[in-house]
N, C-alpha and C. Protein backbone atom coordinates (compact mmCIF):
# COMPACT_ATOMS: atom_id res chain seq x y z
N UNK A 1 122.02 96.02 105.85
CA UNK A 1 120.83 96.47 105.11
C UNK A 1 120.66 97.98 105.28
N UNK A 2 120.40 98.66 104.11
CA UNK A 2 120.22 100.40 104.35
C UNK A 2 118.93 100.30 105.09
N UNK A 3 118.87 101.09 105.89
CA UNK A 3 117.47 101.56 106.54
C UNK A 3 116.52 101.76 105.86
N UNK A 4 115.36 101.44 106.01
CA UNK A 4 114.03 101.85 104.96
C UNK A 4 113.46 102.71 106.17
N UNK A 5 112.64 103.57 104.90
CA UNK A 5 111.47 104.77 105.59
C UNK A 5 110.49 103.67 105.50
N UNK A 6 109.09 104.68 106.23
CA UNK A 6 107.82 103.65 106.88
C UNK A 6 107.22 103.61 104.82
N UNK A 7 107.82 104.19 104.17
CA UNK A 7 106.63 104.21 102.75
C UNK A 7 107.14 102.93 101.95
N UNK A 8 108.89 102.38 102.27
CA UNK A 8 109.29 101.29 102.10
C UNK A 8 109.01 100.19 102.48
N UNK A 9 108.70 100.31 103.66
CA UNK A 9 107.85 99.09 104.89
C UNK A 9 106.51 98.78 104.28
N UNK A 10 106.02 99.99 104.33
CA UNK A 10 104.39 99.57 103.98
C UNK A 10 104.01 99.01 102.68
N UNK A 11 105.16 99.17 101.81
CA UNK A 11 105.27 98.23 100.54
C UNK A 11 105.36 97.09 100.73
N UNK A 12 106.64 96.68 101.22
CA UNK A 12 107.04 95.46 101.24
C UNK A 12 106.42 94.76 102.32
N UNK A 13 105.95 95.38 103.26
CA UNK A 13 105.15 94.35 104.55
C UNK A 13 103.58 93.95 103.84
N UNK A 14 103.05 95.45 103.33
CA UNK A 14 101.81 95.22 103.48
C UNK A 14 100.61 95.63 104.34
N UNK A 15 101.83 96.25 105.15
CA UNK A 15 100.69 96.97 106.31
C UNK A 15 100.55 98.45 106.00
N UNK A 16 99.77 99.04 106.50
CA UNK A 16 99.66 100.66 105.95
C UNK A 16 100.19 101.48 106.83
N UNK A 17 100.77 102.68 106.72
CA UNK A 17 101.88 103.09 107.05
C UNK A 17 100.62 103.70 108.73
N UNK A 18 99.47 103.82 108.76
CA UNK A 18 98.61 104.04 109.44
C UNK A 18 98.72 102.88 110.78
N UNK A 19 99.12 101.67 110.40
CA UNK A 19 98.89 100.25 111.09
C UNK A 19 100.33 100.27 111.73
N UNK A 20 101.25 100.86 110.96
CA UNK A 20 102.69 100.89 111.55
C UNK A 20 102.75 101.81 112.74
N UNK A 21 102.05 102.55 112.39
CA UNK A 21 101.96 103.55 113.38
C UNK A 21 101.08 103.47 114.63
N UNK A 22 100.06 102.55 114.70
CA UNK A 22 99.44 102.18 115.52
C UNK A 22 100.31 100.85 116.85
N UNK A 23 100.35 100.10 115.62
CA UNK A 23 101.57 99.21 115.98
C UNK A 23 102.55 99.70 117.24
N UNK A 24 103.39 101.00 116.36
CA UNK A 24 104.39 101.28 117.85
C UNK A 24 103.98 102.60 118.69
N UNK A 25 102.69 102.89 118.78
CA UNK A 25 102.16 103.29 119.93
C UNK A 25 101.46 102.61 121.15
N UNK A 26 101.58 100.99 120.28
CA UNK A 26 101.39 100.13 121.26
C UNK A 26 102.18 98.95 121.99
N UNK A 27 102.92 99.59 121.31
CA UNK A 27 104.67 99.15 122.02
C UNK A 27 105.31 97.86 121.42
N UNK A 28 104.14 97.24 119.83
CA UNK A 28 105.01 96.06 119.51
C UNK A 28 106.06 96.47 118.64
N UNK A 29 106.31 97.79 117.90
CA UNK A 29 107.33 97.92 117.24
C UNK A 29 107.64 98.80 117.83
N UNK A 30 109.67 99.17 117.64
CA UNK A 30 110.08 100.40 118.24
C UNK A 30 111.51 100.26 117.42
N UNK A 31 111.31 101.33 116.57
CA UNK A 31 112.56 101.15 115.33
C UNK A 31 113.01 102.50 116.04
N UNK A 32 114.44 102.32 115.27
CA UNK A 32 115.55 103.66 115.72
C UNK A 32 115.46 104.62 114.85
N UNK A 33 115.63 105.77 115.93
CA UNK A 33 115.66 107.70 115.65
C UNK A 33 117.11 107.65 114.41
N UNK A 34 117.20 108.50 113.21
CA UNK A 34 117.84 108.97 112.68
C UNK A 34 118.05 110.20 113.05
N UNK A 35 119.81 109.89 113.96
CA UNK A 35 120.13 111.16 114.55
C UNK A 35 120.35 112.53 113.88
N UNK A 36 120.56 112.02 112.35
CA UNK A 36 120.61 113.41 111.66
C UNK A 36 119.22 114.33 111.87
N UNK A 37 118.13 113.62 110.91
CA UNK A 37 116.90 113.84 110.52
C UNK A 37 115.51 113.87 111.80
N UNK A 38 116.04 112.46 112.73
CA UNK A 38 114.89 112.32 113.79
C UNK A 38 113.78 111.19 113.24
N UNK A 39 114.05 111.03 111.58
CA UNK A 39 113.10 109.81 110.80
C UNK A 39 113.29 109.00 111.94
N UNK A 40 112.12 107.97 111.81
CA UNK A 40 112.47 106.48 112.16
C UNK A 40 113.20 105.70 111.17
N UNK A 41 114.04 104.74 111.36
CA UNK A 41 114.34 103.82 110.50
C UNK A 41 114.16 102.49 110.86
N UNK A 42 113.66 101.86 109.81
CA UNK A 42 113.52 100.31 109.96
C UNK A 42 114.51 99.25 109.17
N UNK A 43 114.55 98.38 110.11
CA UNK A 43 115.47 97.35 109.39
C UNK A 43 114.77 95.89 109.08
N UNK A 44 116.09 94.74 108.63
CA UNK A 44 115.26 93.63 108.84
C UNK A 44 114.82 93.10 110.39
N UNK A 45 114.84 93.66 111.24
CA UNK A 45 114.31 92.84 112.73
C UNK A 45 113.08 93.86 112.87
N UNK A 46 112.62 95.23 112.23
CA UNK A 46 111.30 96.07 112.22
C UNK A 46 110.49 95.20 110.89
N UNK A 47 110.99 94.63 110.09
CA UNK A 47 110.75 94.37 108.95
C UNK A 47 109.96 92.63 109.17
N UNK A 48 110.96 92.21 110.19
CA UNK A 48 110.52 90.81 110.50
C UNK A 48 109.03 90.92 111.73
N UNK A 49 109.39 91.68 112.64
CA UNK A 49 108.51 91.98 113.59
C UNK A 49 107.23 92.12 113.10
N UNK A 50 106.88 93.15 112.11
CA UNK A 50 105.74 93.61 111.32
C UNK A 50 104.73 92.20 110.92
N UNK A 51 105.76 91.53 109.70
CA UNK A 51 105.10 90.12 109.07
C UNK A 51 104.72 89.54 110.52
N UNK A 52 105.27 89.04 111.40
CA UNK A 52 104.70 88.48 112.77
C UNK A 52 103.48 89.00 113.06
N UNK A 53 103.56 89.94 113.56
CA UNK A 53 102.11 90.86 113.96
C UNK A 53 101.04 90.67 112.90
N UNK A 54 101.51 91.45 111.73
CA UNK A 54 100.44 90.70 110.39
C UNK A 54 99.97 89.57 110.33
N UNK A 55 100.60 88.44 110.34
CA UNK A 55 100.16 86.93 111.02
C UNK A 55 99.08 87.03 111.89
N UNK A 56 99.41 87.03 112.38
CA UNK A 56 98.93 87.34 114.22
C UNK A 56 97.20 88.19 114.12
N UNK A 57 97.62 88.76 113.38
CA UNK A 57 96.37 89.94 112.99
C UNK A 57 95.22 89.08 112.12
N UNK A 58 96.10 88.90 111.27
CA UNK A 58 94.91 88.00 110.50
C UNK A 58 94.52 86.85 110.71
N UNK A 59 94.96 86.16 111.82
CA UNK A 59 94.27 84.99 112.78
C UNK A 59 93.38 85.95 113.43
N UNK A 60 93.59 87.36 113.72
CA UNK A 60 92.47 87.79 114.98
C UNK A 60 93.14 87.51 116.69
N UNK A 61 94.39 87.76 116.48
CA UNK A 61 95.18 87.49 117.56
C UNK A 61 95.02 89.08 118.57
N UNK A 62 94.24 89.29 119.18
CA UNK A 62 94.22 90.51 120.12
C UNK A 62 95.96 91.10 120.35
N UNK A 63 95.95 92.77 120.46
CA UNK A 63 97.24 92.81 120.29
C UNK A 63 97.66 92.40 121.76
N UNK A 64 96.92 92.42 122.60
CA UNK A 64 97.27 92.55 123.99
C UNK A 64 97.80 90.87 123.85
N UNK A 65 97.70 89.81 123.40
CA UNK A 65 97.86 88.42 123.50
C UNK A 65 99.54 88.54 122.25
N UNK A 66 99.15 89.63 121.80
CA UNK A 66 100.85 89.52 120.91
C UNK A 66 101.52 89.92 121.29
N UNK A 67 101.58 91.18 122.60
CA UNK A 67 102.41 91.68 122.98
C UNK A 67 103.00 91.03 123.69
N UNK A 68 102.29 89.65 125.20
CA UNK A 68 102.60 89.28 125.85
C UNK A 68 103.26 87.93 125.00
N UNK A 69 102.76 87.53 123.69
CA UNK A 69 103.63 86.55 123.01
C UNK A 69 105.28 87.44 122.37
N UNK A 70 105.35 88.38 122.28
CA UNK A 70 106.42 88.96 121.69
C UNK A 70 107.42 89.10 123.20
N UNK A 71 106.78 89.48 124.97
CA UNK A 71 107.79 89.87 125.66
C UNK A 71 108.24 88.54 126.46
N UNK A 72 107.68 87.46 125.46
CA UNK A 72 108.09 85.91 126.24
C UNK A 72 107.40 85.80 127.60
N UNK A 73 106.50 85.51 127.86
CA UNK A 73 105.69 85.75 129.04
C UNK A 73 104.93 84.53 128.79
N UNK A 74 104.78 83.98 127.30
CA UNK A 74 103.90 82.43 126.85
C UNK A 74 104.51 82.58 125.67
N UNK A 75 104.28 81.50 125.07
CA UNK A 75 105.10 81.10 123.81
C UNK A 75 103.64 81.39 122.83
N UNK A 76 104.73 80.95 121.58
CA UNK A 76 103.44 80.62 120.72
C UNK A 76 102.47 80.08 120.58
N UNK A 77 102.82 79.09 121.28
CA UNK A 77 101.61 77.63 121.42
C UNK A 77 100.85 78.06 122.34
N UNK A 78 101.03 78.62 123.49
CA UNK A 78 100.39 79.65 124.65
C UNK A 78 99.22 80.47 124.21
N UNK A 79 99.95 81.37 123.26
CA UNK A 79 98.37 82.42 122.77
C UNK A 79 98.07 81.96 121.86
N UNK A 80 98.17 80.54 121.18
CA UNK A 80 97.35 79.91 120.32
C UNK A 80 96.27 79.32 120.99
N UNK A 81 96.63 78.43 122.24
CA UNK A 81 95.83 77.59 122.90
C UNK A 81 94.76 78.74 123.19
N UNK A 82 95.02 79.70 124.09
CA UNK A 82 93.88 80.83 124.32
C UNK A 82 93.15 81.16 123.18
N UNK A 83 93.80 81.86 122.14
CA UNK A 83 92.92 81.95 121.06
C UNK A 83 92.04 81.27 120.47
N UNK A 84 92.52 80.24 120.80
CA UNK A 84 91.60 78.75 119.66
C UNK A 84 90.44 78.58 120.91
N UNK A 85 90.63 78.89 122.08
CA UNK A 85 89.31 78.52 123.51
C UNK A 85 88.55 79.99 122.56
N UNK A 86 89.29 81.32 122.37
CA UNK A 86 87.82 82.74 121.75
C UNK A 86 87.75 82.01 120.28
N UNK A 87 88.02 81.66 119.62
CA UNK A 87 87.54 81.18 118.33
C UNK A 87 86.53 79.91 118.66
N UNK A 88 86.67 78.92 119.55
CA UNK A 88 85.62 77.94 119.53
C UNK A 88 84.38 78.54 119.67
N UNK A 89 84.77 78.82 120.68
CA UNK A 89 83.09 79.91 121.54
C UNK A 89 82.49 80.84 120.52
N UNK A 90 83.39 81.61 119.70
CA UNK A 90 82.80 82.09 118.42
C UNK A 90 82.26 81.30 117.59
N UNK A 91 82.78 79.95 117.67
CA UNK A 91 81.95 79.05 116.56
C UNK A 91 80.84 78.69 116.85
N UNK A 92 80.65 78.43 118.32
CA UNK A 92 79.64 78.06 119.28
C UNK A 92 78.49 79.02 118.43
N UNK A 93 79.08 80.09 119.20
CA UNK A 93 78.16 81.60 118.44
C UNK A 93 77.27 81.43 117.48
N UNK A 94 78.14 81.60 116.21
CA UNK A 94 78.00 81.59 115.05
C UNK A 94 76.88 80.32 114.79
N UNK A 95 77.53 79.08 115.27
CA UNK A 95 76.29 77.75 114.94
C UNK A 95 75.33 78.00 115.54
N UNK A 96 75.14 78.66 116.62
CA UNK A 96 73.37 79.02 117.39
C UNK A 96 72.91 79.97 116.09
N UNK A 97 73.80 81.09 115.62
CA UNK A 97 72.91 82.22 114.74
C UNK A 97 72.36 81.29 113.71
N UNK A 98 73.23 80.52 112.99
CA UNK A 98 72.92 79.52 111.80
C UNK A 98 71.57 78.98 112.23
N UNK A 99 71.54 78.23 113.06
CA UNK A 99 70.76 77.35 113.54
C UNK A 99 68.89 78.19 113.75
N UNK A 100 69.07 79.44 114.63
CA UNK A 100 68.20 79.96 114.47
C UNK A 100 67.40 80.60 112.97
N UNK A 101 68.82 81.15 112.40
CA UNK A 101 68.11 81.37 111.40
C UNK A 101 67.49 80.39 110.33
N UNK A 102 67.84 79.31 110.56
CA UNK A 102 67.74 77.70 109.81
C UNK A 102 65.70 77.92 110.18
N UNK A 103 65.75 77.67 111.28
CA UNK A 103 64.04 77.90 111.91
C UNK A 103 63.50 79.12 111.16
N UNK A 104 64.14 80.01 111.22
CA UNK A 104 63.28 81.19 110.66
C UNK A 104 62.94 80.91 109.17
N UNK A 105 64.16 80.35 108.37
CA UNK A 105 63.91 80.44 107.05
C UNK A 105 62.60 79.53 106.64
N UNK A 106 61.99 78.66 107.65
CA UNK A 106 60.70 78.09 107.39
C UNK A 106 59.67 79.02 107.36
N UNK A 107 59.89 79.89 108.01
CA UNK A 107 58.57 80.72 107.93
C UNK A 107 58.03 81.29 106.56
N UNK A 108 56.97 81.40 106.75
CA UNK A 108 56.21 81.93 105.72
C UNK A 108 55.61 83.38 105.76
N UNK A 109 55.21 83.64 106.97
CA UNK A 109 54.31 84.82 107.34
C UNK A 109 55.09 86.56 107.50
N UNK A 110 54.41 87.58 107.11
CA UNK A 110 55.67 88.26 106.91
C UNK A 110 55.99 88.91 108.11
N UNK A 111 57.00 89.84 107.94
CA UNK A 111 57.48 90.32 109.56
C UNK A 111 56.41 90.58 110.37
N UNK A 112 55.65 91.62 110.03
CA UNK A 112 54.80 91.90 110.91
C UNK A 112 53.90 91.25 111.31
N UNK A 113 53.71 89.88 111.07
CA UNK A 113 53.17 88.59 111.60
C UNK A 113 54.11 88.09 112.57
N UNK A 114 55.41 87.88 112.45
CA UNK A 114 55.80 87.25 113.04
C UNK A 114 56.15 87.45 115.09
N UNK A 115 55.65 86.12 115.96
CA UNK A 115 55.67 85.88 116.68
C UNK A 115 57.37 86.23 117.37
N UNK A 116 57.83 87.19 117.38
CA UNK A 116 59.31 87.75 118.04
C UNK A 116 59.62 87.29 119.22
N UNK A 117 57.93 87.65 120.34
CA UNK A 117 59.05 87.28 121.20
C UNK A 117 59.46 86.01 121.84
N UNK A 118 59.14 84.85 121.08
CA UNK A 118 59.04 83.31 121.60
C UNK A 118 60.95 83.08 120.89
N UNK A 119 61.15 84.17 119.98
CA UNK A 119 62.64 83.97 119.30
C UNK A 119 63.85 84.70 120.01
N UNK A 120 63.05 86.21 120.54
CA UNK A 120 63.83 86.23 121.47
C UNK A 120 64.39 86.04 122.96
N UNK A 121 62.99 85.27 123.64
CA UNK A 121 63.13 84.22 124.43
C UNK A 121 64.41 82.89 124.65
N UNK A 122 64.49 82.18 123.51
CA UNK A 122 65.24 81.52 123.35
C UNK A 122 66.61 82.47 122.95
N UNK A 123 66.74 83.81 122.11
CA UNK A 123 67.95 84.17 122.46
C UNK A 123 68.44 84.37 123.49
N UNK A 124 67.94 85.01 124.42
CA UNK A 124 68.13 85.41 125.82
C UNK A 124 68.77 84.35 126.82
N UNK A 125 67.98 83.09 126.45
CA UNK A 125 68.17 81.96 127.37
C UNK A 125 69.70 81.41 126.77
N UNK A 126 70.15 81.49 125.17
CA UNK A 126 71.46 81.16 124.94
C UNK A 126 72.39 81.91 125.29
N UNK A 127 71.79 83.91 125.82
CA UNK A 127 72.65 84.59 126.12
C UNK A 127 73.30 84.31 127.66
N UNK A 128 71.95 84.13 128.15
CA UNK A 128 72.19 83.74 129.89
C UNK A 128 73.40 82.89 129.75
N UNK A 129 73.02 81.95 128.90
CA UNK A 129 74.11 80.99 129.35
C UNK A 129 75.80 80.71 128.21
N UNK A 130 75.66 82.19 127.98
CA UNK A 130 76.84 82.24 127.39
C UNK A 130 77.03 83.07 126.19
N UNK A 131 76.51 82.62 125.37
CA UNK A 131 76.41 82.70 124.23
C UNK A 131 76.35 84.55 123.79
N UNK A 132 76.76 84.74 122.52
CA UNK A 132 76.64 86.36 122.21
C UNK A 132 76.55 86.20 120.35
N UNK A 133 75.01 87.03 119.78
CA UNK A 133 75.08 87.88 118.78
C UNK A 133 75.69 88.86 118.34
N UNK A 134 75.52 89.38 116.89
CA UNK A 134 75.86 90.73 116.26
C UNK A 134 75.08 91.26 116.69
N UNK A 135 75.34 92.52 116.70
CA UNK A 135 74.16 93.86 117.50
C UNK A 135 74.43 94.26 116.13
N UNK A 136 73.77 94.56 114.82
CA UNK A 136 73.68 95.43 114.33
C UNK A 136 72.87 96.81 114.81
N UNK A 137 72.75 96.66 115.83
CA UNK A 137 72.39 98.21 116.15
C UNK A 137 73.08 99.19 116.65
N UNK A 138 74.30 98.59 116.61
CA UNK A 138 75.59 99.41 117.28
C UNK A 138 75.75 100.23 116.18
N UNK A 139 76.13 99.40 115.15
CA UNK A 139 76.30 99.97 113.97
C UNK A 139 75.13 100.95 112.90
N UNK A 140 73.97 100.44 113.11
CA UNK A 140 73.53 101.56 113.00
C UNK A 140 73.44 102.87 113.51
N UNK A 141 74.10 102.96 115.24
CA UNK A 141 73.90 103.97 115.87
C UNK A 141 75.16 105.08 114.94
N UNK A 142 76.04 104.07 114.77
CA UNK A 142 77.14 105.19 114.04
C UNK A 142 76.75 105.62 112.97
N UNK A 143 76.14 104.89 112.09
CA UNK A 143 75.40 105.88 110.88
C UNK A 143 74.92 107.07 111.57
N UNK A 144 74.18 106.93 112.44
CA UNK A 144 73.29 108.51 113.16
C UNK A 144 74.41 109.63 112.78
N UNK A 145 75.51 109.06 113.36
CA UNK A 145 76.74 110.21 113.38
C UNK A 145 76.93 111.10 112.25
N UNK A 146 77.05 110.11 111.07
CA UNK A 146 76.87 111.23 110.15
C UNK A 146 76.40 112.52 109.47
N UNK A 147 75.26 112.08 109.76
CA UNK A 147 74.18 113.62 109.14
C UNK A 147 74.58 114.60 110.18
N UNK A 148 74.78 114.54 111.53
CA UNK A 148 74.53 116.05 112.14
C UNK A 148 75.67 116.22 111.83
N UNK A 149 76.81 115.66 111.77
CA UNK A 149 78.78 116.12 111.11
C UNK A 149 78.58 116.75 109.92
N UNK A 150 77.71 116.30 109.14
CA UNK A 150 78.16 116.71 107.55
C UNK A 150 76.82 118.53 107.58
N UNK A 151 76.07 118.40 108.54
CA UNK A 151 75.13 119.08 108.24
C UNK A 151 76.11 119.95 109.55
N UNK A 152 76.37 119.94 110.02
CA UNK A 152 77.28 121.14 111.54
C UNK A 152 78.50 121.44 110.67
N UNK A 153 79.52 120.57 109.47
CA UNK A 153 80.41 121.33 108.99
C UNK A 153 79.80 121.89 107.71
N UNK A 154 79.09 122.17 107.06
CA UNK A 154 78.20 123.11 106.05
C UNK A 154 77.96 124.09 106.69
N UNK A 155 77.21 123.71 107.70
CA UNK A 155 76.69 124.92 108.32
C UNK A 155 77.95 126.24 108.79
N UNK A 156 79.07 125.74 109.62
CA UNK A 156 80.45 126.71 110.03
C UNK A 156 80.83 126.90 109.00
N UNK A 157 81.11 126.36 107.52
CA UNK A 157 81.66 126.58 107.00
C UNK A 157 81.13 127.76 106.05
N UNK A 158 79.87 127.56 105.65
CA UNK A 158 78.92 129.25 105.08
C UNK A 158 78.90 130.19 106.08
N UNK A 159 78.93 129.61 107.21
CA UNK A 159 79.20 130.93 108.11
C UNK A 159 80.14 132.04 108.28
N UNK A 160 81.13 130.94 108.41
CA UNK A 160 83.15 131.44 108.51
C UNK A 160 82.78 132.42 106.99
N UNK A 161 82.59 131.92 105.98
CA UNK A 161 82.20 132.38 104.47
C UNK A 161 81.70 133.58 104.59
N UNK A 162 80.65 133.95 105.40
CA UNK A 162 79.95 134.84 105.35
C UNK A 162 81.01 135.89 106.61
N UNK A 163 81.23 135.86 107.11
CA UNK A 163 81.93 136.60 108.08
C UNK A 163 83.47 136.87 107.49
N UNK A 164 83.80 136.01 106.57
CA UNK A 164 85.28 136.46 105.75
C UNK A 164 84.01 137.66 104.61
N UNK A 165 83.37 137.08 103.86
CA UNK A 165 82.66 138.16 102.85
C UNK A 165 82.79 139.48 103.45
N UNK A 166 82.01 139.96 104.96
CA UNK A 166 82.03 141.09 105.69
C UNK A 166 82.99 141.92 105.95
N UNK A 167 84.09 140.99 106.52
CA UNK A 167 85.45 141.45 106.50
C UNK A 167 85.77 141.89 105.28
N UNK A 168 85.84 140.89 104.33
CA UNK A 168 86.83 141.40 103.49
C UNK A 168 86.31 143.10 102.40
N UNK A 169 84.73 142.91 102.57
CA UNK A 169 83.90 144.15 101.97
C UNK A 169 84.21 145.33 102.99
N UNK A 170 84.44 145.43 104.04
CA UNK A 170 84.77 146.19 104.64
C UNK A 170 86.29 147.11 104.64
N UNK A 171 86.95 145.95 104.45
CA UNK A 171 88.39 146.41 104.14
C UNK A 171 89.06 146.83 102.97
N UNK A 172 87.90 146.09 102.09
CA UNK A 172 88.37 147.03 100.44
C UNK A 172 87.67 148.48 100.34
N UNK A 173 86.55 148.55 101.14
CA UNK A 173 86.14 150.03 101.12
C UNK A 173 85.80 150.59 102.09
N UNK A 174 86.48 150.93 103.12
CA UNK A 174 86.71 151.76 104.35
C UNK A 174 85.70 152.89 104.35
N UNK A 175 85.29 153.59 103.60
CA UNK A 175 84.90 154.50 103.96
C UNK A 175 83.19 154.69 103.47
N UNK A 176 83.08 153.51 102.97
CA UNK A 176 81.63 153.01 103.54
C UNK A 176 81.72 152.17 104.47
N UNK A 177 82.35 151.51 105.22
CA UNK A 177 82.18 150.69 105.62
C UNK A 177 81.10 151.52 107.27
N UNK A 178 80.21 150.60 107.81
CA UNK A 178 79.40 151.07 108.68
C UNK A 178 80.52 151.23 110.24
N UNK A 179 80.06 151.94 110.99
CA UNK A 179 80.72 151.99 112.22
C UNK A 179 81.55 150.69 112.81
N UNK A 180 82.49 151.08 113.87
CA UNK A 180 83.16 149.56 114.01
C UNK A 180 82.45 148.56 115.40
N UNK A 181 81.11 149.47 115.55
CA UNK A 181 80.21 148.81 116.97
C UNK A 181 79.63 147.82 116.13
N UNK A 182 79.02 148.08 115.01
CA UNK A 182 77.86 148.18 113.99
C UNK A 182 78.58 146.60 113.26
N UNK A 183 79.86 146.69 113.03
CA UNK A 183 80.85 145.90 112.27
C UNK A 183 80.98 144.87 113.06
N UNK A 184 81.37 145.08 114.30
CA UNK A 184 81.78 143.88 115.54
C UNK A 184 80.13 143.00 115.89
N UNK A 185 78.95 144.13 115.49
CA UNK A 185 77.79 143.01 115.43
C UNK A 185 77.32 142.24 114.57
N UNK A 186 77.89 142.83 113.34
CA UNK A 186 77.36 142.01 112.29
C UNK A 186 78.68 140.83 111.89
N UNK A 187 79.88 140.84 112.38
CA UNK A 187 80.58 139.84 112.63
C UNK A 187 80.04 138.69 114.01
N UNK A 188 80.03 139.09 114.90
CA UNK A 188 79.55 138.22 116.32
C UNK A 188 78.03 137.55 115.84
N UNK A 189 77.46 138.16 115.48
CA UNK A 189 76.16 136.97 114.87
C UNK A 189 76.43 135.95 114.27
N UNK A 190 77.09 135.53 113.04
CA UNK A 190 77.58 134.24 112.87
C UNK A 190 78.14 133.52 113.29
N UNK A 191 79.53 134.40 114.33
CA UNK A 191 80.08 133.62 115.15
C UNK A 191 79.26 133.03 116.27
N UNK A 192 78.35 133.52 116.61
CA UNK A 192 77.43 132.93 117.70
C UNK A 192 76.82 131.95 117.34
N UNK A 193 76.34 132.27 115.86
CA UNK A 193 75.27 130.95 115.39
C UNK A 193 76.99 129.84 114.83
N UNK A 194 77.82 130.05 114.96
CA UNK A 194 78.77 128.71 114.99
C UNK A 194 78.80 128.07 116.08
N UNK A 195 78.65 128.99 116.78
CA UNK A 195 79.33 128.53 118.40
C UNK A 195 78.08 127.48 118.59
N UNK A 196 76.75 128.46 118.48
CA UNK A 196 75.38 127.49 118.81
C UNK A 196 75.02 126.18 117.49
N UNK A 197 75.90 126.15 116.74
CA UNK A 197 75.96 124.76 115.84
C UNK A 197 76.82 123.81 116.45
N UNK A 198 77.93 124.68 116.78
CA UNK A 198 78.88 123.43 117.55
C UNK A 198 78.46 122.59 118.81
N UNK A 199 77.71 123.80 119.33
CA UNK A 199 77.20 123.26 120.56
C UNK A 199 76.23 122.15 120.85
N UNK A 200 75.76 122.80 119.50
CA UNK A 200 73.94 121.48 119.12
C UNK A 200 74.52 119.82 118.42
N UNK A 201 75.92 120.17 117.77
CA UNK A 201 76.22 118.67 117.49
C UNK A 201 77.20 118.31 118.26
N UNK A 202 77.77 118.95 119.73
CA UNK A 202 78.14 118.13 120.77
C UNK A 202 76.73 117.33 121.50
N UNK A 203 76.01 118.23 121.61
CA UNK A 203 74.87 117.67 122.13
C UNK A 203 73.99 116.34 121.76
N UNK A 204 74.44 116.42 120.45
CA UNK A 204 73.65 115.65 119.44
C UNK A 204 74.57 114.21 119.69
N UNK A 205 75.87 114.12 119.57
CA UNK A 205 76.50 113.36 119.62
C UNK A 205 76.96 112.62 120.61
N UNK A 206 76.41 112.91 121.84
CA UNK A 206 76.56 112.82 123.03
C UNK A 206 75.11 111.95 123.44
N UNK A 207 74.16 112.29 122.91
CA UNK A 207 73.06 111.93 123.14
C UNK A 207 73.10 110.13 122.43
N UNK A 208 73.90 110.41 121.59
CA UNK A 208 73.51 109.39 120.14
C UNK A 208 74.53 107.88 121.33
N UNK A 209 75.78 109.03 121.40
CA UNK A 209 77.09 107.66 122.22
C UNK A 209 76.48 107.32 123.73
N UNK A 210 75.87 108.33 124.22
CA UNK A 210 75.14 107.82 125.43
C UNK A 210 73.55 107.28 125.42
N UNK A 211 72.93 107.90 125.33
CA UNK A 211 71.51 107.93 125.20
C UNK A 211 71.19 106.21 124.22
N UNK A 212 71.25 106.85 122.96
CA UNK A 212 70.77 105.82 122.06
C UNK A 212 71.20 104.27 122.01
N UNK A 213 72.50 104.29 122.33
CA UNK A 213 73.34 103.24 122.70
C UNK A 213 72.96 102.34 123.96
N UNK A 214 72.72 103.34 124.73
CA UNK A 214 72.52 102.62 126.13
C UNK A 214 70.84 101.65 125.75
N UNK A 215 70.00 102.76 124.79
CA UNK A 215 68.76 101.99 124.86
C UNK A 215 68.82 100.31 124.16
N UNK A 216 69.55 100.86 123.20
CA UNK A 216 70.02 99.60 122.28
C UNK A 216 70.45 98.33 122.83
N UNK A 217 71.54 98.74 123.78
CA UNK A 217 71.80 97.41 124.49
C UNK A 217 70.54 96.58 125.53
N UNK A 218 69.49 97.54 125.75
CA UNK A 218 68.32 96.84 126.29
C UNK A 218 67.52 95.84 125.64
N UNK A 219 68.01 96.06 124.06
CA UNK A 219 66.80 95.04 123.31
C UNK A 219 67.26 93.85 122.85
């Protein structure tokens, strides 16, 4: 078989050339160097490996349970049996959420009527003893992320803008241009107010992965 590149693979497998790549940084694939070029090349045993893992993936097979099924350490039937014990318990899961929400859908009264904490009482008591919800609040915490990213790269980026404008007005006409003390300050002000944007959405983001998160898991 001629060697295929990863843009051939990701056709014919199905996986994205992103997933291939994830794949053998985690040691389930490891195709051979093209000594000319340095490409990887894949064959049919990279080609077969892939569809496996894909399998595997779309059961929800953890890679850590495929790797140890790929280095013969348990067979197939091995990290099935395990898997099918995290899929029951997920079902477990899943039938308590049903179930609760089955009770709720009787209600009539609107949220801000409603009696919470007798519901999350009884969550608590299914958590004690096992059991685990969706946190959509995880996921809302990552929305947070967005706005200060999109509002911190606007911001460097009119800046950088404004500090190329200076430069470049300066250098087409030299001999207005103001002193080079005068020049180095009116360049260093934007760069400062970058530096103090970058700084405010480390801060920001730090607050959001520590701070907000941590409160979240309290409720």
């Amino acid at each position: 078989m001629i060697p295929l590149k990863i843009n051939e693979v990701e056709a014919l497998v199905g996986i994205t050339k992103k997933n291939i790549r994830f794949y053998e940084e985690k040691g389930l694939l490891s195709p051979s160097r093209n000594s000319e070029n340095g490409y990887r090349d894949y064959g049919e045993a990279e080609v077969a490996v892939l569809r496996r893992i894909k399998l595997m993936r779309k059961l929800g097979v953890p890679i850590d349970e495929i790797r140890r099924m790929q280095e013969g350490t348990q067979t197939v039937g091995d990290g099935m049996r395990r898997h099918l014990i995290t899929l029951e318990r997920e079902r477990q899961n899943l039938e308590e959420s049903v179930r609760l929400c089955e009770l709720l859908k009787e209600r009539t009264e609107p949220l801000n009527e409603l009696d919470a904490g007798s519901v999350l009482a009884e969550l608590e008591k299914l958590e004690q003893a096992g059991a685990t919800f969706p946190n959509k609040q995880k996921q809302d915490v990552r929305i947070r992320y967005v706005a200060p990213i999109v509002v911190s790269v606007v911001m460097v980026a009119l800046l950088t803008a404004l500090i190329g404008l200076f430069l470049w007005g300066f250098a087409e006409d030299p001999a207005s241009a103001p002193p080079a003390a005068l020049v180095a300050v009116l360049v260093a002000i934007p760069a400062l107010l970058i530096c103090g944007v970058l700084f405010a959405l480390f801060q920001r983001i730090r607050e959001i992965g520590k701070g907000e998160i941590d409160d979240a898991k309290k409720y």
